[in-house]
PDB file of N, CA and C in Angstrom:
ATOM      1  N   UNK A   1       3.044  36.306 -30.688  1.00  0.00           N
ATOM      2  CA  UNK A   1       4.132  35.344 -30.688  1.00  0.00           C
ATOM      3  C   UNK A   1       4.265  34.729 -32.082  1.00  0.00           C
ATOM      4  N   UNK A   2       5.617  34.386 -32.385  1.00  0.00           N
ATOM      5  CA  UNK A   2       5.636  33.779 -33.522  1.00  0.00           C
ATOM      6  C   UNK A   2       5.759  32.092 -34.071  1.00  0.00           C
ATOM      7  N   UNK A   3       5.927  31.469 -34.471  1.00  0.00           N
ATOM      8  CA  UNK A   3       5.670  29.965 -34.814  1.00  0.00           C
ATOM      9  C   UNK A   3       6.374  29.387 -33.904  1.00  0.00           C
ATOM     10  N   UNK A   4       8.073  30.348 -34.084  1.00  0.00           N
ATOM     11  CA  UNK A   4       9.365  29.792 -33.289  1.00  0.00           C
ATOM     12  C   UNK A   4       8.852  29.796 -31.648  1.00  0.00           C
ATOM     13  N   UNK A   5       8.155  30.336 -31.292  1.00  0.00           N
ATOM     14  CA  UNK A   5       8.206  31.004 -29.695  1.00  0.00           C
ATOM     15  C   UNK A   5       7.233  29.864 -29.630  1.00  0.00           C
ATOM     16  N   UNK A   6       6.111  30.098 -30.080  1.00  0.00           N
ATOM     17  CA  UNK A   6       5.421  28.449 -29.875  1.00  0.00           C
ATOM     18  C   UNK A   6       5.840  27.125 -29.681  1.00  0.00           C
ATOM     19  N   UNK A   7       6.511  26.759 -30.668  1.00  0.00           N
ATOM     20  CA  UNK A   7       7.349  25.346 -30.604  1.00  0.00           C
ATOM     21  C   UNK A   7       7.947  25.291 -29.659  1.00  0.00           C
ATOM     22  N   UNK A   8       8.594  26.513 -29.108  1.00  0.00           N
ATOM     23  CA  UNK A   8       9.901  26.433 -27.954  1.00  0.00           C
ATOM     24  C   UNK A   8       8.786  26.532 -26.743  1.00  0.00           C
ATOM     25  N   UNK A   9       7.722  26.466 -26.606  1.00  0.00           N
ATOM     26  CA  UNK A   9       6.972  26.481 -25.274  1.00  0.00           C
ATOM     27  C   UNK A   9       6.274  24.820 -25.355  1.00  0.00           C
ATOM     28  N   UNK A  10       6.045  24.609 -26.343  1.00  0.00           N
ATOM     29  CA  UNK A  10       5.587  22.982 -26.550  1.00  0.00           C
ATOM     30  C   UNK A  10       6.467  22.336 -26.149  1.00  0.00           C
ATOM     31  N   UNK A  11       7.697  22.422 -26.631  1.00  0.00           N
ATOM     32  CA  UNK A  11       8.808  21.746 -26.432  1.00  0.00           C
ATOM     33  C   UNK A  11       9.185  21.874 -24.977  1.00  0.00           C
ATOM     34  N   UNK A  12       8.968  22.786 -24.533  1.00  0.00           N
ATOM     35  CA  UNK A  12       9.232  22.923 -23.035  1.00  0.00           C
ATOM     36  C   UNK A  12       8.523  22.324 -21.904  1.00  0.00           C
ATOM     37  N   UNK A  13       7.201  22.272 -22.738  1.00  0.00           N
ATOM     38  CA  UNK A  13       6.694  21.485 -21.524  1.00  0.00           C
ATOM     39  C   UNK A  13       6.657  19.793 -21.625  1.00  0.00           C
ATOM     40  N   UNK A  14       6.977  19.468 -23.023  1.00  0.00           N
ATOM     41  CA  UNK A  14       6.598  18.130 -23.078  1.00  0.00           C
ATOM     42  C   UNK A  14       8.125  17.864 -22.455  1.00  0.00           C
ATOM     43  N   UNK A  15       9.386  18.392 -22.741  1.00  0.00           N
ATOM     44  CA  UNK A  15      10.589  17.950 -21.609  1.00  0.00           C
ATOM     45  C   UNK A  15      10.393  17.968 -20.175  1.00  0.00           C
ATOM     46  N   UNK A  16       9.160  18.760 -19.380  1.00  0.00           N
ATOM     47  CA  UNK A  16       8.983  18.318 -18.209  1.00  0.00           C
ATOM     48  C   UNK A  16       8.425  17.949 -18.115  1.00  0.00           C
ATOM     49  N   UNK A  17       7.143  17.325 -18.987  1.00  0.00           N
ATOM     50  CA  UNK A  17       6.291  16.019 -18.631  1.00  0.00           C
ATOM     51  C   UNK A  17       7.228  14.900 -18.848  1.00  0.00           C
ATOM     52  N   UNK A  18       7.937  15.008 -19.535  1.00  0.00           N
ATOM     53  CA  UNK A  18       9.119  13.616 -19.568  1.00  0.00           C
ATOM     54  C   UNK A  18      10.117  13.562 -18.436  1.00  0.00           C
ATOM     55  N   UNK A  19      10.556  14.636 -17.862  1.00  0.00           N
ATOM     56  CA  UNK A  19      10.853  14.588 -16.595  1.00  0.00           C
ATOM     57  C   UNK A  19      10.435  14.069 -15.524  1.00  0.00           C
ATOM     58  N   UNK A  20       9.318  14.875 -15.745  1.00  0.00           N
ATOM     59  CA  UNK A  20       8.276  14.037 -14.478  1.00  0.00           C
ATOM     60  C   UNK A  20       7.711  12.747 -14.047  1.00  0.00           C
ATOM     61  N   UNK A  21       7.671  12.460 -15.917  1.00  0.00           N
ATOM     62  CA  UNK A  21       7.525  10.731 -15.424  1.00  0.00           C
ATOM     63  C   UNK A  21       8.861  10.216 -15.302  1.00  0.00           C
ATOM     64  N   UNK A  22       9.724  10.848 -15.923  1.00  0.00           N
ATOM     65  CA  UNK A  22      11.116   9.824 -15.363  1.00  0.00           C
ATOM     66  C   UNK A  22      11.528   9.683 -13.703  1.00  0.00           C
ATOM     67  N   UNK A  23      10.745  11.017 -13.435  1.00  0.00           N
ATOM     68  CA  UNK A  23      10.891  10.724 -11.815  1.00  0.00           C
ATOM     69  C   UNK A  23      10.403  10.187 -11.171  1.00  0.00           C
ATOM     70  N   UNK A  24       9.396   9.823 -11.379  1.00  0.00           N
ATOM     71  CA  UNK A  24       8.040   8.955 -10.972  1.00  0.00           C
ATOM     72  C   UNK A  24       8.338   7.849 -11.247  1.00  0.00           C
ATOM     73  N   UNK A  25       8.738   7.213 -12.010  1.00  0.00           N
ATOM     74  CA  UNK A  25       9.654   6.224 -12.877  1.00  0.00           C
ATOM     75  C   UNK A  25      10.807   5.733 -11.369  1.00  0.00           C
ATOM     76  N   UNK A  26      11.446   6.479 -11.561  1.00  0.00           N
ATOM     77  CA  UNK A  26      12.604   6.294 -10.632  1.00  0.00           C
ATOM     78  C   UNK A  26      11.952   6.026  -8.943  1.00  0.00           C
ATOM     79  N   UNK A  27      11.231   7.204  -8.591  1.00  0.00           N
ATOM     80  CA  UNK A  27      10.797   6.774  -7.154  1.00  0.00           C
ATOM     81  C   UNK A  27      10.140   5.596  -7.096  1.00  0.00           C
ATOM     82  N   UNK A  28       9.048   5.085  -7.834  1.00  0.00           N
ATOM     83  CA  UNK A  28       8.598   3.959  -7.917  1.00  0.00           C
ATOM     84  C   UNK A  28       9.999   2.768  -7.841  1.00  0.00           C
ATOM     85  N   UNK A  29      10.584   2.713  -8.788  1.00  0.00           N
ATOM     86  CA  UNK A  29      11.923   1.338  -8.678  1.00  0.00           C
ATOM     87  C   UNK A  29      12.528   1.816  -7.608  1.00  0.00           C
ATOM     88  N   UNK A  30      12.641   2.778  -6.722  1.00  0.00           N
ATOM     89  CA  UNK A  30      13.408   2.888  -5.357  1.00  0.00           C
ATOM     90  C   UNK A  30      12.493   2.887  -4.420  1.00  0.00           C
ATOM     91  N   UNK A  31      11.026   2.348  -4.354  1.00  0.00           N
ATOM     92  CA  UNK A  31      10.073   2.209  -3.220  1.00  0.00           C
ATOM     93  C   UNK A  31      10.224   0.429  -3.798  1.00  0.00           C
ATOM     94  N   UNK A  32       9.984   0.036  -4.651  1.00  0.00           N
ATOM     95  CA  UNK A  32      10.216  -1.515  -5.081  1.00  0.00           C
ATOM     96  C   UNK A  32      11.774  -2.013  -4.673  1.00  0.00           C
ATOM     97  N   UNK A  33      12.463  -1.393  -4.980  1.00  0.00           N
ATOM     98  CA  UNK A  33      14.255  -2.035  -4.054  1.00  0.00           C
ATOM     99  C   UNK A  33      14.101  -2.081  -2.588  1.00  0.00           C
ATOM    100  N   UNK A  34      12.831  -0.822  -1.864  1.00  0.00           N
ATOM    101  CA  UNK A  34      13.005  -0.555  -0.415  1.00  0.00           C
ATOM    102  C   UNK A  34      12.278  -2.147   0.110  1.00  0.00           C
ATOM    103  N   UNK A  35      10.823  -2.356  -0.994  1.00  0.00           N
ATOM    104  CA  UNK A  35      10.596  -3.047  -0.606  1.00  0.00           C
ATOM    105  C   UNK A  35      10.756  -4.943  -0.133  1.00  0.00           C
ATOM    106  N   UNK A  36      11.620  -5.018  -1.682  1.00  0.00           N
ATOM    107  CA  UNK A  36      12.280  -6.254  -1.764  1.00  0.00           C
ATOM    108  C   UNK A  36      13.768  -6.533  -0.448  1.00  0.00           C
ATOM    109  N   UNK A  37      14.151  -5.340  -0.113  1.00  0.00           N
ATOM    110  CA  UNK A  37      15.639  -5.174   0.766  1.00  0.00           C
ATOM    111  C   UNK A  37      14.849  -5.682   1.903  1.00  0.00           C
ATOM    112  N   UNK A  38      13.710  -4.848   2.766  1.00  0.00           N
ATOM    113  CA  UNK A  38      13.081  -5.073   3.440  1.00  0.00           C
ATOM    114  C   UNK A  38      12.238  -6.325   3.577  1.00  0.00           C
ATOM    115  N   UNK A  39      11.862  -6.983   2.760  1.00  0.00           N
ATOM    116  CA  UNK A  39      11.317  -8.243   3.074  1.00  0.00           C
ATOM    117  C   UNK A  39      12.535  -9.571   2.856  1.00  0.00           C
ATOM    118  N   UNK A  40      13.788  -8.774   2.457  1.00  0.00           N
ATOM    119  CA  UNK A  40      14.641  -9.523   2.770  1.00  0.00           C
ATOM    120  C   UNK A  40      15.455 -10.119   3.754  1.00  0.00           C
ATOM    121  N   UNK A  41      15.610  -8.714   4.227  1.00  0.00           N
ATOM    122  CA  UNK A  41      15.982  -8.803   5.881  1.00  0.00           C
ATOM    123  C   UNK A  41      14.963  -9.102   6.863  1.00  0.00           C
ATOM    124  N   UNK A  42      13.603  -8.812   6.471  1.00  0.00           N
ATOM    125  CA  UNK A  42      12.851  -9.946   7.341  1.00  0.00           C
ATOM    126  C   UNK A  42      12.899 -11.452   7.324  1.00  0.00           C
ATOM    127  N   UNK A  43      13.021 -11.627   6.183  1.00  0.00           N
ATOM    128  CA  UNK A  43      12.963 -13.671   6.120  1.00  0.00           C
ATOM    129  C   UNK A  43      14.340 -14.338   6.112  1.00  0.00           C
ATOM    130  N   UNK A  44      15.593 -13.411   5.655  1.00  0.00           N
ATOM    131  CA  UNK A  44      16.836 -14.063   5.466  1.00  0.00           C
ATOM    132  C   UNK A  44      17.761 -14.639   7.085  1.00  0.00           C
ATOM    133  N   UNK A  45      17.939 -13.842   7.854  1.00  0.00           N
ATOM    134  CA  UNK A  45      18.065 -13.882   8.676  1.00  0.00           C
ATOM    135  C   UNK A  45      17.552 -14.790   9.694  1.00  0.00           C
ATOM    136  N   UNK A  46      18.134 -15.806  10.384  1.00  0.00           N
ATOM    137  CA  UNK A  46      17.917 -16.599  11.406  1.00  0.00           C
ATOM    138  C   UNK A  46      17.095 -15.884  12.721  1.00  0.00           C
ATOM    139  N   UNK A  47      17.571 -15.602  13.250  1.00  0.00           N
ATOM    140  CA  UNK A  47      17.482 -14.576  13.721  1.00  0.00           C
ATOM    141  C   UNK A  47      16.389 -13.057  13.680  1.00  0.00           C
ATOM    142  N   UNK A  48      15.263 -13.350  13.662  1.00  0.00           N
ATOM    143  CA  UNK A  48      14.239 -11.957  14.092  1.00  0.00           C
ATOM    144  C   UNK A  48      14.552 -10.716  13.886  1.00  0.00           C
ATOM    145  N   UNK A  49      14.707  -9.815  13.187  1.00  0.00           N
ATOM    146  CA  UNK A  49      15.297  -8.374  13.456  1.00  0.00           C
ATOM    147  C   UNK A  49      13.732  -7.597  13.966  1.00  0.00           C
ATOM    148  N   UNK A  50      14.371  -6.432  14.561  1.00  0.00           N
ATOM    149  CA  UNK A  50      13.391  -5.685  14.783  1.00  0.00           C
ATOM    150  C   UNK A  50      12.569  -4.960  13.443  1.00  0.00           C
ATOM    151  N   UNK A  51      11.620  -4.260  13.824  1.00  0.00           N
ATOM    152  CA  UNK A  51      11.401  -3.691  12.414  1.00  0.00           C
ATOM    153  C   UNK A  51      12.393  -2.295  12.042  1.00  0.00           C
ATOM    154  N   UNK A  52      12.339  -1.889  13.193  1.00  0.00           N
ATOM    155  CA  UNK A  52      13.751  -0.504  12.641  1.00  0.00           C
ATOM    156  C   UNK A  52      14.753  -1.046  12.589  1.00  0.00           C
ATOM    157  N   UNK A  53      15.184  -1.967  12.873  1.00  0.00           N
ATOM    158  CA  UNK A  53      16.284  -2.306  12.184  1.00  0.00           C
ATOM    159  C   UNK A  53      15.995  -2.910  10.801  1.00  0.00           C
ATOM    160  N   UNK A  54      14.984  -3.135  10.323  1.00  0.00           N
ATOM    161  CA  UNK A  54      14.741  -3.737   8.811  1.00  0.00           C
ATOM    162  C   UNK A  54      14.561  -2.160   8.037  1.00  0.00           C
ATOM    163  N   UNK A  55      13.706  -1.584   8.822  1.00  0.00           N
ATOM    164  CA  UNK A  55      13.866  -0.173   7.624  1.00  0.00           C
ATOM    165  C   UNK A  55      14.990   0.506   7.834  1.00  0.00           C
ATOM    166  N   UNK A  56      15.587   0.536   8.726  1.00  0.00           N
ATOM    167  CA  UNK A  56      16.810   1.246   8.541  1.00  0.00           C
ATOM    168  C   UNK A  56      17.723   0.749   7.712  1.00  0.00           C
ATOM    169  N   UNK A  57      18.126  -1.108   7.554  1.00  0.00           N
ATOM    170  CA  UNK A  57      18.651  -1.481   6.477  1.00  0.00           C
ATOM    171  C   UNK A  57      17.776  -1.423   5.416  1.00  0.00           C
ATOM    172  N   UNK A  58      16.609  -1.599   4.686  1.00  0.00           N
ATOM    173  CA  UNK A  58      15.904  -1.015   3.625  1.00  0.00           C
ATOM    174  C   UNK A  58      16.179   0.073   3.025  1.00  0.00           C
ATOM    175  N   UNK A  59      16.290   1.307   4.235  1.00  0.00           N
ATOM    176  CA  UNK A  59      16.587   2.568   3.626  1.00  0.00           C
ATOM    177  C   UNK A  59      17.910   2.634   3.357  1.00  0.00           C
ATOM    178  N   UNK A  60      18.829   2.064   3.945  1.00  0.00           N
ATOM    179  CA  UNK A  60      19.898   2.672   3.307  1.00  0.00           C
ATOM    180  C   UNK A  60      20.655   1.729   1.892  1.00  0.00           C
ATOM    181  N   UNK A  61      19.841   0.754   1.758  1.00  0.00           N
ATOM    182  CA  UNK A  61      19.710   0.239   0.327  1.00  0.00           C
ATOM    183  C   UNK A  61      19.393   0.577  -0.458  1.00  0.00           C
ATOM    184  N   UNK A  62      18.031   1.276  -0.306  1.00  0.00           N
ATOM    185  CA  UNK A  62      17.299   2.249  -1.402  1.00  0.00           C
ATOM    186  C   UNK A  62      17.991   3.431  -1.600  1.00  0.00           C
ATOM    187  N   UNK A  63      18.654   4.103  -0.949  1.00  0.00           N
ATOM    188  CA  UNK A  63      19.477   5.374  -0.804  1.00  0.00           C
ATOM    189  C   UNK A  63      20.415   4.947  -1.733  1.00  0.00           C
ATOM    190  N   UNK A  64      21.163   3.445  -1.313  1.00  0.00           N
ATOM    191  CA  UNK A  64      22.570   3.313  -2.089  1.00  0.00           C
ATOM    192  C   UNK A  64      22.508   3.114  -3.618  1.00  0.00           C
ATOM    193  N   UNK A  65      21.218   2.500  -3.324  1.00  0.00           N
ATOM    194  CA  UNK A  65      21.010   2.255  -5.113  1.00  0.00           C
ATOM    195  C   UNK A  65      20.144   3.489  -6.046  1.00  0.00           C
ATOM    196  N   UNK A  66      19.827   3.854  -4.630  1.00  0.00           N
ATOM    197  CA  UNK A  66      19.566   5.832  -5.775  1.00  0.00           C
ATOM    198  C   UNK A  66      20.543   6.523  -6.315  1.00  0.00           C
ATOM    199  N   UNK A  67      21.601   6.477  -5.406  1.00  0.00           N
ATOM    200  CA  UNK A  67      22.885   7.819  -5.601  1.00  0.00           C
ATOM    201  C   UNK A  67      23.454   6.540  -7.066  1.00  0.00           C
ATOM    202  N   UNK A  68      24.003   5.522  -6.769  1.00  0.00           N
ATOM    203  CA  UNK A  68      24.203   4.767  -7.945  1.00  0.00           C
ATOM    204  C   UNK A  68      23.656   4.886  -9.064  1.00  0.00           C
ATOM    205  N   UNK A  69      22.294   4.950  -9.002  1.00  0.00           N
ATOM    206  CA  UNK A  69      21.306   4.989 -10.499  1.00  0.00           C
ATOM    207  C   UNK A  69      21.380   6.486 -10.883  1.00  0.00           C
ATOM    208  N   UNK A  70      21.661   7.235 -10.075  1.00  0.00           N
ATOM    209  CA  UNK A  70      22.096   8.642 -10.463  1.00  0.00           C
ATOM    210  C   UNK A  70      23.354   9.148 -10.983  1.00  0.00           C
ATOM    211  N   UNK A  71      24.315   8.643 -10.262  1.00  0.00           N
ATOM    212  CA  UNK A  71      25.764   8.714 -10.615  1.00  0.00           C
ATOM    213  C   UNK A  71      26.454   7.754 -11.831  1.00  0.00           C
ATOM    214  N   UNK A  72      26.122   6.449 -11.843  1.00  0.00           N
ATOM    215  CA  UNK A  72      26.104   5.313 -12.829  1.00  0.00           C
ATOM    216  C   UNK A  72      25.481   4.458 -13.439  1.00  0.00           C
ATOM    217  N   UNK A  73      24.286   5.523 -13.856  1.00  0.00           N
ATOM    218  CA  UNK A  73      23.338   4.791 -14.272  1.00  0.00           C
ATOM    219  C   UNK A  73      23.163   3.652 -15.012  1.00  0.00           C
ATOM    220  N   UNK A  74      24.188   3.477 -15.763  1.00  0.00           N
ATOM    221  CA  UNK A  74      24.620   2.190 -16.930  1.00  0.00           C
ATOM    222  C   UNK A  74      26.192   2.623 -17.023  1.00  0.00           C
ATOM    223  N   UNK A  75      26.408   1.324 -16.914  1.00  0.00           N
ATOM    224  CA  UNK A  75      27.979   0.783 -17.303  1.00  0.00           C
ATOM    225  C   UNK A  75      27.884   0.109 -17.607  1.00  0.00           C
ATOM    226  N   UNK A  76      28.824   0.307 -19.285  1.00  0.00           N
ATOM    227  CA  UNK A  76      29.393  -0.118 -20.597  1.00  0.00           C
ATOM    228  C   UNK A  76      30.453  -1.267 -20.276  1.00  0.00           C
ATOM    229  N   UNK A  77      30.681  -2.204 -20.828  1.00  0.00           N
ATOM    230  CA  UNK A  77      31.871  -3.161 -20.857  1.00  0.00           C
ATOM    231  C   UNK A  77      32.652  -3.035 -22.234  1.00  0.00           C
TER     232      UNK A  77
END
């Protein structure tokens, strides 16, 4: 192999170690939104919810703010 073929395999993997933590990155802040949604709808509420009804609203918070952080990740003014 030559110098070029080297670099381009270094380079290749350090873009999926940077991947990987960006994903790791990301699931972590969408297990931290599940968890803050969820202890929200436990205490906000007058009213008792069940617990599937708290993860089911949890999850679909964490869901909404995934496809968002995916689709719009930052918006410019």
């Amino acid at each position: 192999m030559n110098r070029l073929e080297n670099l381009f395999k270094i380079k290749e993997s350090k873009e999926s170690e940077t991947s990987q933590q960006e994903m790791y990155k990301r699931m972590f802040k969408y297990i931290i939104q599940w968890i803050i949604i969820a202890l929200a709808a436990n205490y906000v509420p007058s009213k008792q919810l069940k617990t599937s009804e708290i993860i089911i609203i949890a999850t679909i918070g964490a869901i909404t703010f995934a496809i968002l952080d995916m689709y719009i990740p930052a918006i410019t003014c």
